[in-house]
PDB file of N, CA and C in Angstrom:
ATOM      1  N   UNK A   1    -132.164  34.939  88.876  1.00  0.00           N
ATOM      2  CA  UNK A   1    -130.737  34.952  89.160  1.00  0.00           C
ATOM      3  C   UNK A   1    -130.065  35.796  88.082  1.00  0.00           C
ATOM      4  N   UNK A   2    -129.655  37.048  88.273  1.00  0.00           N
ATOM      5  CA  UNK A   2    -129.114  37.796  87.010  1.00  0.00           C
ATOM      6  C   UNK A   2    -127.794  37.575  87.108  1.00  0.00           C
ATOM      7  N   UNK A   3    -127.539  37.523  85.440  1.00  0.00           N
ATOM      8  CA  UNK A   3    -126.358  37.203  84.845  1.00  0.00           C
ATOM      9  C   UNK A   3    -125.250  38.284  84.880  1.00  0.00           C
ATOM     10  N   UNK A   4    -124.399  37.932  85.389  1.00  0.00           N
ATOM     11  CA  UNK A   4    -123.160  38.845  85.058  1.00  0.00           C
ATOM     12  C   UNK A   4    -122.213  39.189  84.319  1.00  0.00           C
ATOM     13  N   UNK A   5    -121.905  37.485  83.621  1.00  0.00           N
ATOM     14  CA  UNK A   5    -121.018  37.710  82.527  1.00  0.00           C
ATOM     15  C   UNK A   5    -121.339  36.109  81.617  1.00  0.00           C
ATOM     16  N   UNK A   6    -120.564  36.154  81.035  1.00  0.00           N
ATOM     17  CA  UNK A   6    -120.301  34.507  79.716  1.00  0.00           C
ATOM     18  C   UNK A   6    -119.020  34.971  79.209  1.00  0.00           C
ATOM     19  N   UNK A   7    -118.337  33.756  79.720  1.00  0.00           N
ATOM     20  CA  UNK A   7    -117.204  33.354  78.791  1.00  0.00           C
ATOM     21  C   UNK A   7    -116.853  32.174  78.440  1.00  0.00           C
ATOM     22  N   UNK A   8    -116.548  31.705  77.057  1.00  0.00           N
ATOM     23  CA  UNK A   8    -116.130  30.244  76.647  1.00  0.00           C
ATOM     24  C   UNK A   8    -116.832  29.276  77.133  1.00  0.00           C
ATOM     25  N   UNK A   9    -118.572  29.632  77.632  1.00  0.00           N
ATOM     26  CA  UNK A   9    -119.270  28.700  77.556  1.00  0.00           C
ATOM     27  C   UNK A   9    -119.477  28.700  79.135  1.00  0.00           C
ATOM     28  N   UNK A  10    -119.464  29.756  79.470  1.00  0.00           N
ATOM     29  CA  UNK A  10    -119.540  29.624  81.552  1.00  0.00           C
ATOM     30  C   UNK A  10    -120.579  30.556  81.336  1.00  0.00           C
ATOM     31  N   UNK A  11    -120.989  30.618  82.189  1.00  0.00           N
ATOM     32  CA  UNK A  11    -122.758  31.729  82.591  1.00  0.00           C
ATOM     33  C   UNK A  11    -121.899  31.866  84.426  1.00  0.00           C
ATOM     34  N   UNK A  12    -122.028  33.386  84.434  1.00  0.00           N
ATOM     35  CA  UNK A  12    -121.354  33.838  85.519  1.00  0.00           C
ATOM     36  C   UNK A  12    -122.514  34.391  86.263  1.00  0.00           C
ATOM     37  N   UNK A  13    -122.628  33.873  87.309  1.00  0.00           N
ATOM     38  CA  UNK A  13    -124.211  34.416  87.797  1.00  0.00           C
ATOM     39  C   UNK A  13    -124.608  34.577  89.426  1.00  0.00           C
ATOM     40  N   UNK A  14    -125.198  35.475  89.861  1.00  0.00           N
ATOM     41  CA  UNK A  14    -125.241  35.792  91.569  1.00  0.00           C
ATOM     42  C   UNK A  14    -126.536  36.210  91.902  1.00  0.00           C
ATOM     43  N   UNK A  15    -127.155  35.566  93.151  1.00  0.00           N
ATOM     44  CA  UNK A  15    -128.394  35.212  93.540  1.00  0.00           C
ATOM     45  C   UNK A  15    -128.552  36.447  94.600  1.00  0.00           C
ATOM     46  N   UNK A  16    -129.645  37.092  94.601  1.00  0.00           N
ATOM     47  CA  UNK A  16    -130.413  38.617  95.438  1.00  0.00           C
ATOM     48  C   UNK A  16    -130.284  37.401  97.240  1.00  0.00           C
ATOM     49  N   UNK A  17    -129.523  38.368  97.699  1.00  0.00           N
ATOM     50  CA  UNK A  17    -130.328  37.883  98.820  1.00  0.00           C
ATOM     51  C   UNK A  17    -129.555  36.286  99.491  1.00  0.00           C
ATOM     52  N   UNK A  18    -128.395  36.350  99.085  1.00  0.00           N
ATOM     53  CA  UNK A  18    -127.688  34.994  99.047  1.00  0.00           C
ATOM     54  C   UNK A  18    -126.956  34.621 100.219  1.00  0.00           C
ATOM     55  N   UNK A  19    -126.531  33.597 100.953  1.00  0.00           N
ATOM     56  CA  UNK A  19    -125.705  33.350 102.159  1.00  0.00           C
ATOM     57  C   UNK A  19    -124.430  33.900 101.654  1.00  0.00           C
ATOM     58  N   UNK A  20    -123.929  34.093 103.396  1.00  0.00           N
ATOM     59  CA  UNK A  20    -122.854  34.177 103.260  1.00  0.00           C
ATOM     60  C   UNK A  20    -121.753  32.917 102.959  1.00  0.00           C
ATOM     61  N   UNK A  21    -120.767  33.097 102.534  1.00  0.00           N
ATOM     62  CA  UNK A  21    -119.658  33.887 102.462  1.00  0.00           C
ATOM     63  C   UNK A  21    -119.680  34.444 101.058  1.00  0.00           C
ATOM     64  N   UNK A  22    -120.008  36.014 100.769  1.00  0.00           N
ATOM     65  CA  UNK A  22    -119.861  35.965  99.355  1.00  0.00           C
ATOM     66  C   UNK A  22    -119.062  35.244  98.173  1.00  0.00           C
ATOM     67  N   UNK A  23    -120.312  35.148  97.376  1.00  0.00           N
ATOM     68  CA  UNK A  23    -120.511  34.022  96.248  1.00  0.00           C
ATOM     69  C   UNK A  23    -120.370  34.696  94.989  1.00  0.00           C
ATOM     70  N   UNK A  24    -120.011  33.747  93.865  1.00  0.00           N
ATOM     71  CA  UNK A  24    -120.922  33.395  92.715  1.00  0.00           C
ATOM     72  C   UNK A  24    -121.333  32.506  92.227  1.00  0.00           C
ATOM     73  N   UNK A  25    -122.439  32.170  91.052  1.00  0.00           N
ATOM     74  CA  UNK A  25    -122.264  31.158  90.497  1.00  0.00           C
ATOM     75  C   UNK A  25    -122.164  30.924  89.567  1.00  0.00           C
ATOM     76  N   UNK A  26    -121.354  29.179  88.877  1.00  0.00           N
ATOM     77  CA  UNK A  26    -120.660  28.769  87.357  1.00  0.00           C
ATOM     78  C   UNK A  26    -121.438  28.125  86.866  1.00  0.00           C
ATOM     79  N   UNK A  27    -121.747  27.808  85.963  1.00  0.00           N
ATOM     80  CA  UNK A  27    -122.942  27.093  85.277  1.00  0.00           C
ATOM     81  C   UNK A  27    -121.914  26.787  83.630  1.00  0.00           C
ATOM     82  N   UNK A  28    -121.435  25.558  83.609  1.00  0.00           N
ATOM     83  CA  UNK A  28    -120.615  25.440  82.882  1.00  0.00           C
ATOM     84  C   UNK A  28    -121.001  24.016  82.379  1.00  0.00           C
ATOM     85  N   UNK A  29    -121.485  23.828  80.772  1.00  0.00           N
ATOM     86  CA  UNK A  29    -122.339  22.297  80.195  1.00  0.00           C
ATOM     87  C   UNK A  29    -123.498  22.028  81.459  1.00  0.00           C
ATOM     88  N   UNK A  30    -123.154  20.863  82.176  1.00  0.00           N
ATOM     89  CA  UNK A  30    -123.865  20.068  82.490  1.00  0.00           C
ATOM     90  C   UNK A  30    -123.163  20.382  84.439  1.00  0.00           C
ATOM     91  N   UNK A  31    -121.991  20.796  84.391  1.00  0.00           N
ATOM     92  CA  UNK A  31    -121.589  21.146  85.494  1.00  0.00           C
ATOM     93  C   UNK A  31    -122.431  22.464  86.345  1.00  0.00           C
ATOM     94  N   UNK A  32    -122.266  23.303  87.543  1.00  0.00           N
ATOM     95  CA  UNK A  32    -122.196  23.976  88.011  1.00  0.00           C
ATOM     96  C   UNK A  32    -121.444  24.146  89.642  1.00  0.00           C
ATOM     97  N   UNK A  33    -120.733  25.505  89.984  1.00  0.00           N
ATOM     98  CA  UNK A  33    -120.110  25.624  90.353  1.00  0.00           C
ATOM     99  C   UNK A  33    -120.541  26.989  91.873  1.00  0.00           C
ATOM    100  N   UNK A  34    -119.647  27.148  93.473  1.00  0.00           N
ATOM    101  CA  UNK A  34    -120.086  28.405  93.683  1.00  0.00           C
ATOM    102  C   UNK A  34    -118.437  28.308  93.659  1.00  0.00           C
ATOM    103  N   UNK A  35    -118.673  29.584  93.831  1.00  0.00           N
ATOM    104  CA  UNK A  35    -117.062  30.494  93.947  1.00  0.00           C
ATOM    105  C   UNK A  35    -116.813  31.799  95.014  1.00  0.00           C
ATOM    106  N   UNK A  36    -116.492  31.523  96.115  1.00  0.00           N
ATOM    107  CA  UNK A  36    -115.990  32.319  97.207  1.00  0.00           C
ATOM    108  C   UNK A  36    -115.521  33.723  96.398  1.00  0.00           C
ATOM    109  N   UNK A  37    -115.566  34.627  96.222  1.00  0.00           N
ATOM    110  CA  UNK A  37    -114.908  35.782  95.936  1.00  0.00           C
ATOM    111  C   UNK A  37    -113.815  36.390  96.650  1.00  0.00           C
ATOM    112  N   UNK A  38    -113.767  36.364  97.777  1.00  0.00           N
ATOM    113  CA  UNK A  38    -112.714  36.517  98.368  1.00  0.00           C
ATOM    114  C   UNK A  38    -111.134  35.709  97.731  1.00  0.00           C
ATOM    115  N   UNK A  39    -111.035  34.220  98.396  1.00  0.00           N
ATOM    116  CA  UNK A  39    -110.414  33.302  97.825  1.00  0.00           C
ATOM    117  C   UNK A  39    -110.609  32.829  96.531  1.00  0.00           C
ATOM    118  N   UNK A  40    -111.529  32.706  95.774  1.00  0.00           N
ATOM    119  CA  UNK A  40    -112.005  32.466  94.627  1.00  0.00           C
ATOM    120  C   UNK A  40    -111.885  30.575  94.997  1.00  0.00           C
ATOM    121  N   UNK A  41    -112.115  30.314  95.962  1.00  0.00           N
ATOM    122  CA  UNK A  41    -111.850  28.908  96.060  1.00  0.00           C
ATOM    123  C   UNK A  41    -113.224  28.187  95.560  1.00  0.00           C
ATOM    124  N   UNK A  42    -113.238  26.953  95.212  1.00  0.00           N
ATOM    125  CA  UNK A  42    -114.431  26.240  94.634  1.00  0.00           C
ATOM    126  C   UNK A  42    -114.965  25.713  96.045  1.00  0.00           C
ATOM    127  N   UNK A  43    -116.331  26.310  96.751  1.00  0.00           N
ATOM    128  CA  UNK A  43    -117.564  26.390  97.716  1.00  0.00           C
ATOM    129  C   UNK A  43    -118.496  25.250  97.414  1.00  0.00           C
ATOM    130  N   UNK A  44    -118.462  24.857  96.530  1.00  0.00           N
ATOM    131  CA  UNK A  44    -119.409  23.845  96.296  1.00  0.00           C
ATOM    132  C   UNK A  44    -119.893  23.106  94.669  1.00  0.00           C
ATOM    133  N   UNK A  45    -119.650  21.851  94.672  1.00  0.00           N
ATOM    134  CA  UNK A  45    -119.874  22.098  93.157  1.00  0.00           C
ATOM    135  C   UNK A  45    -118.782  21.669  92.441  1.00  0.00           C
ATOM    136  N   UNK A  46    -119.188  21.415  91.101  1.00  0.00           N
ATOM    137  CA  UNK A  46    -117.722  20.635  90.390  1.00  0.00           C
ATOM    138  C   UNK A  46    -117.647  21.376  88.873  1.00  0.00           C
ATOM    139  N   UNK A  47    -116.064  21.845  88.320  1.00  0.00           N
ATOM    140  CA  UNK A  47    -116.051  22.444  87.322  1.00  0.00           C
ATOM    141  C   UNK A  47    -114.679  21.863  86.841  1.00  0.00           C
ATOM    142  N   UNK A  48    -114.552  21.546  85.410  1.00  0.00           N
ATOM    143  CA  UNK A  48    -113.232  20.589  85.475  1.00  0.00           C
ATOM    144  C   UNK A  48    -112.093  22.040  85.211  1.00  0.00           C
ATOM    145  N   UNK A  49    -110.840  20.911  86.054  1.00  0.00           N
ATOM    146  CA  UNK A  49    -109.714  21.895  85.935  1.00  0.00           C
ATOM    147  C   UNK A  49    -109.845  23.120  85.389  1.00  0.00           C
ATOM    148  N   UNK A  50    -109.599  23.068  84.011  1.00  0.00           N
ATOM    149  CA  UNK A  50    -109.454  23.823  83.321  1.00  0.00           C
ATOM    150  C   UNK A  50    -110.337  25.274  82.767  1.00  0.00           C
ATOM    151  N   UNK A  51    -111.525  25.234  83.523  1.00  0.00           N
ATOM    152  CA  UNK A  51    -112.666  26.117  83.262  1.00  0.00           C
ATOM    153  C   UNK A  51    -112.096  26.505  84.744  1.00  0.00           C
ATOM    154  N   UNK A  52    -112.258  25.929  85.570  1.00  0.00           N
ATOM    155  CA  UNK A  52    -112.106  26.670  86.999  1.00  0.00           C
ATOM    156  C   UNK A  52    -110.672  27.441  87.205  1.00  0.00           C
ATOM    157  N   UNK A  53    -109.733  26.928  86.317  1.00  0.00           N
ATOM    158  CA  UNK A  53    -108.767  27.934  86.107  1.00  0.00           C
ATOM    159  C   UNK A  53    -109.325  29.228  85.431  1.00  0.00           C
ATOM    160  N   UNK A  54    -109.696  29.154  84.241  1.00  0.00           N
ATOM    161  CA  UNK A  54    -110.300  30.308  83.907  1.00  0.00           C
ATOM    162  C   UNK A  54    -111.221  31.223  84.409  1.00  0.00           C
ATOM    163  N   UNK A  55    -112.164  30.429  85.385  1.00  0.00           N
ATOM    164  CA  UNK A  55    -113.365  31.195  86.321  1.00  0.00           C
ATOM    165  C   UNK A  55    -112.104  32.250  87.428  1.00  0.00           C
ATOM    166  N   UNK A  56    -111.121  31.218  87.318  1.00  0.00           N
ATOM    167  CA  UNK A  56    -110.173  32.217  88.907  1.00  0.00           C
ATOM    168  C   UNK A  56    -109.891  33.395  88.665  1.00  0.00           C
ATOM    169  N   UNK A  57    -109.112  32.774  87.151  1.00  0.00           N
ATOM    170  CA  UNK A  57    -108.226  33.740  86.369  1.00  0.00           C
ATOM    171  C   UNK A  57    -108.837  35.173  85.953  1.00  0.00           C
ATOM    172  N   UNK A  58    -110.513  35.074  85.861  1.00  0.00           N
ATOM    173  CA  UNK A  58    -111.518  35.860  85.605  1.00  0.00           C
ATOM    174  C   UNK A  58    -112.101  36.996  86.514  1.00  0.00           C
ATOM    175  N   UNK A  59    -112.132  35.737  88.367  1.00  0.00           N
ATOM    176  CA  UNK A  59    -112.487  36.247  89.094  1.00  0.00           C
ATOM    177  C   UNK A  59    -111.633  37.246  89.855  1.00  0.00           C
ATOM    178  N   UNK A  60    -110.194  37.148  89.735  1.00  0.00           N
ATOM    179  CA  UNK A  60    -109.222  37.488  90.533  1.00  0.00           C
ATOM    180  C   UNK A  60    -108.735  38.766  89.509  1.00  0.00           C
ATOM    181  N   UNK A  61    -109.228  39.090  88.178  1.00  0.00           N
ATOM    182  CA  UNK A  61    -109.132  40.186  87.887  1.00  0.00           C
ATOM    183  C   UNK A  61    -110.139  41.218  87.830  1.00  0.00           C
ATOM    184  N   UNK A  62    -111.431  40.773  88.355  1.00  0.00           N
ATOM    185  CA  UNK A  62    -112.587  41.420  88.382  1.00  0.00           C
ATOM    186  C   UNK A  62    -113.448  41.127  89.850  1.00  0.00           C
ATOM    187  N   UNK A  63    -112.509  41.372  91.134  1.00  0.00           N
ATOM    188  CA  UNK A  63    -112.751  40.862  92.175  1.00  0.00           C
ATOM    189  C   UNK A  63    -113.714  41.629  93.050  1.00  0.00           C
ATOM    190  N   UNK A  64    -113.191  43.431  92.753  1.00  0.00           N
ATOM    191  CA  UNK A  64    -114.100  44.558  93.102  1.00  0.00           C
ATOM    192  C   UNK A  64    -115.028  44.371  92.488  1.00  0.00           C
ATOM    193  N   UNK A  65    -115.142  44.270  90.995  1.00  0.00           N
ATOM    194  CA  UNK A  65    -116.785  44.336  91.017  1.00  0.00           C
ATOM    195  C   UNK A  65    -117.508  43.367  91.248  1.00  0.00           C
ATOM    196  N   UNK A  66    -116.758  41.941  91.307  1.00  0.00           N
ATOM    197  CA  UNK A  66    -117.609  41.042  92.514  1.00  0.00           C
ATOM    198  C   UNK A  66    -118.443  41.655  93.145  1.00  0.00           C
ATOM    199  N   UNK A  67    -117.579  41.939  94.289  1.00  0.00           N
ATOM    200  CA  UNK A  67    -117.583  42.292  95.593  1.00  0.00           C
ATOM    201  C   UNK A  67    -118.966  43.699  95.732  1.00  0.00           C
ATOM    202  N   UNK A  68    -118.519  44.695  94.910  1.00  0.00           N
ATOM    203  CA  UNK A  68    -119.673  45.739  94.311  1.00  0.00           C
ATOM    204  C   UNK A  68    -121.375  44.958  93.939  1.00  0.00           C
ATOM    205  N   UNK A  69    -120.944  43.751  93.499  1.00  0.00           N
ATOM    206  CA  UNK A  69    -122.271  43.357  92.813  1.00  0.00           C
ATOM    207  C   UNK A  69    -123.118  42.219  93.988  1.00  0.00           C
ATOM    208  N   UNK A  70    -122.567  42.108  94.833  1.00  0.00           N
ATOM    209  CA  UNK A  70    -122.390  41.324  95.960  1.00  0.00           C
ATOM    210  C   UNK A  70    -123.171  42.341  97.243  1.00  0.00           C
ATOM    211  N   UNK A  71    -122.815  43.475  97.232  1.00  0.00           N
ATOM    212  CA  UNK A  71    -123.556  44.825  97.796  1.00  0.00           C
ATOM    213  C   UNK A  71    -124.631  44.746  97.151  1.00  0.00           C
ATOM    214  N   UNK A  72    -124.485  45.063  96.297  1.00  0.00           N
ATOM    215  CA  UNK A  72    -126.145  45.148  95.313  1.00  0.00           C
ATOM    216  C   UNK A  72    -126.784  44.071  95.048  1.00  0.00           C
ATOM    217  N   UNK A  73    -126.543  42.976  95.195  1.00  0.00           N
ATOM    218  CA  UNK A  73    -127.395  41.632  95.323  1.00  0.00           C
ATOM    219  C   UNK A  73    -127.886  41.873  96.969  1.00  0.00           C
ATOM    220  N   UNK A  74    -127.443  42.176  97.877  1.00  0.00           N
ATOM    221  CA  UNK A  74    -127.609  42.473  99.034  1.00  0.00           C
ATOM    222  C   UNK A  74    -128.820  42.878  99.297  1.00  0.00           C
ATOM    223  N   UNK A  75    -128.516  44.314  98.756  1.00  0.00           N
ATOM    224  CA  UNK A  75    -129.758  45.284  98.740  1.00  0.00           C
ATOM    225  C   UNK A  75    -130.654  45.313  97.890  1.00  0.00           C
ATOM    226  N   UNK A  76    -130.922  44.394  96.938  1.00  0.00           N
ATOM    227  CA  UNK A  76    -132.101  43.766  95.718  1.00  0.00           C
ATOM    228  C   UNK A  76    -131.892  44.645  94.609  1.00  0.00           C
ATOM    229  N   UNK A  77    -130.764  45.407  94.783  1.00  0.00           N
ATOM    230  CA  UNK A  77    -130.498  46.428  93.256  1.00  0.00           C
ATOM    231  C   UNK A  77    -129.911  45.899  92.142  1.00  0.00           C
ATOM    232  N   UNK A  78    -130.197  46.707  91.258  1.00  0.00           N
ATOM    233  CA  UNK A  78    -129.696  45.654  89.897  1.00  0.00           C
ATOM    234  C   UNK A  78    -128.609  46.112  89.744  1.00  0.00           C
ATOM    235  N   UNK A  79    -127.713  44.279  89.326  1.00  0.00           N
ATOM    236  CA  UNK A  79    -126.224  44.234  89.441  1.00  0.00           C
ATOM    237  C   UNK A  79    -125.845  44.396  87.832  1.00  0.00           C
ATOM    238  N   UNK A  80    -124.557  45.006  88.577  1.00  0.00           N
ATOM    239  CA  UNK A  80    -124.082  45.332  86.733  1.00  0.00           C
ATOM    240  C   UNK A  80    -123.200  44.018  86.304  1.00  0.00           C
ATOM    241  N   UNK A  81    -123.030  44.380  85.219  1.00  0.00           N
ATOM    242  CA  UNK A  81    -122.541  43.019  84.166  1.00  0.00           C
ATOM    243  C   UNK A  81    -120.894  43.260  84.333  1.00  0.00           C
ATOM    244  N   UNK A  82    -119.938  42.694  84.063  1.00  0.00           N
ATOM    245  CA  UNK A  82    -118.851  42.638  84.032  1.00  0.00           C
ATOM    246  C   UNK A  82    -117.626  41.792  82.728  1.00  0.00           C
ATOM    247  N   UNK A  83    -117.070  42.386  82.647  1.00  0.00           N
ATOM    248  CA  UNK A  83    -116.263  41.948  81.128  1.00  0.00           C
ATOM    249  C   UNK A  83    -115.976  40.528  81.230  1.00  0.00           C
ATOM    250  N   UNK A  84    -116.245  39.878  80.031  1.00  0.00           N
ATOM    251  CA  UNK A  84    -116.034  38.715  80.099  1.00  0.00           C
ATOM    252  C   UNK A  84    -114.012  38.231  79.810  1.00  0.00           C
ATOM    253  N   UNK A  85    -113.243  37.407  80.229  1.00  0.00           N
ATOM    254  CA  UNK A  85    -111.962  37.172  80.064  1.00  0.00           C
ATOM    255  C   UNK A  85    -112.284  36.751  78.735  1.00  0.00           C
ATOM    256  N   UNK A  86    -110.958  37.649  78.001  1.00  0.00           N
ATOM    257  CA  UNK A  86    -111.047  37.329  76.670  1.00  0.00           C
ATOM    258  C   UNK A  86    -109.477  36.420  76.145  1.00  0.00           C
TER     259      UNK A  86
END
């Protein structure tokens, strides 16, 4: 499962080959999370408030290259990394 990003303790991460509705996934302590890219809505999975604000806040400024890395998880190519919210 290659990694895309880390911030403040989240592992941002997206699976080759994955169902639809494009995804990612949160891996946050003991939690984990998916995250719709489109909506950035929480798909499955539990992340408290306040990280899942930040996962949005993260995702909704880095939504294209989601979406880009989401193509290339598609097609088994290697996905690029993306800036972590600072």
């Amino acid at each position: 499962m290659p990694e895309l990003c880390r911030f403040f303790g989240m592992i941002i991460t997206m699976f080759y080959d994955d169902h639809a509705p494009p995804h990612f996934h949160v891996r946050y302590g003991e939690h984990k999370a998916i995250i719709a890219i489109e909506s950035l809505a929480l798909l499955e999975g539990y992340l408290p408030p306040r990280a899942l604000g930040l996962v949005a806040e993260w995702g909704a400024l880095h939504r294209d290259e989601l979406k880009d890395d989401w193509t290339l998880a598609e097609q088994r190519a290697p996905l690029k990394k993306i800036k972590p919210l600072e």
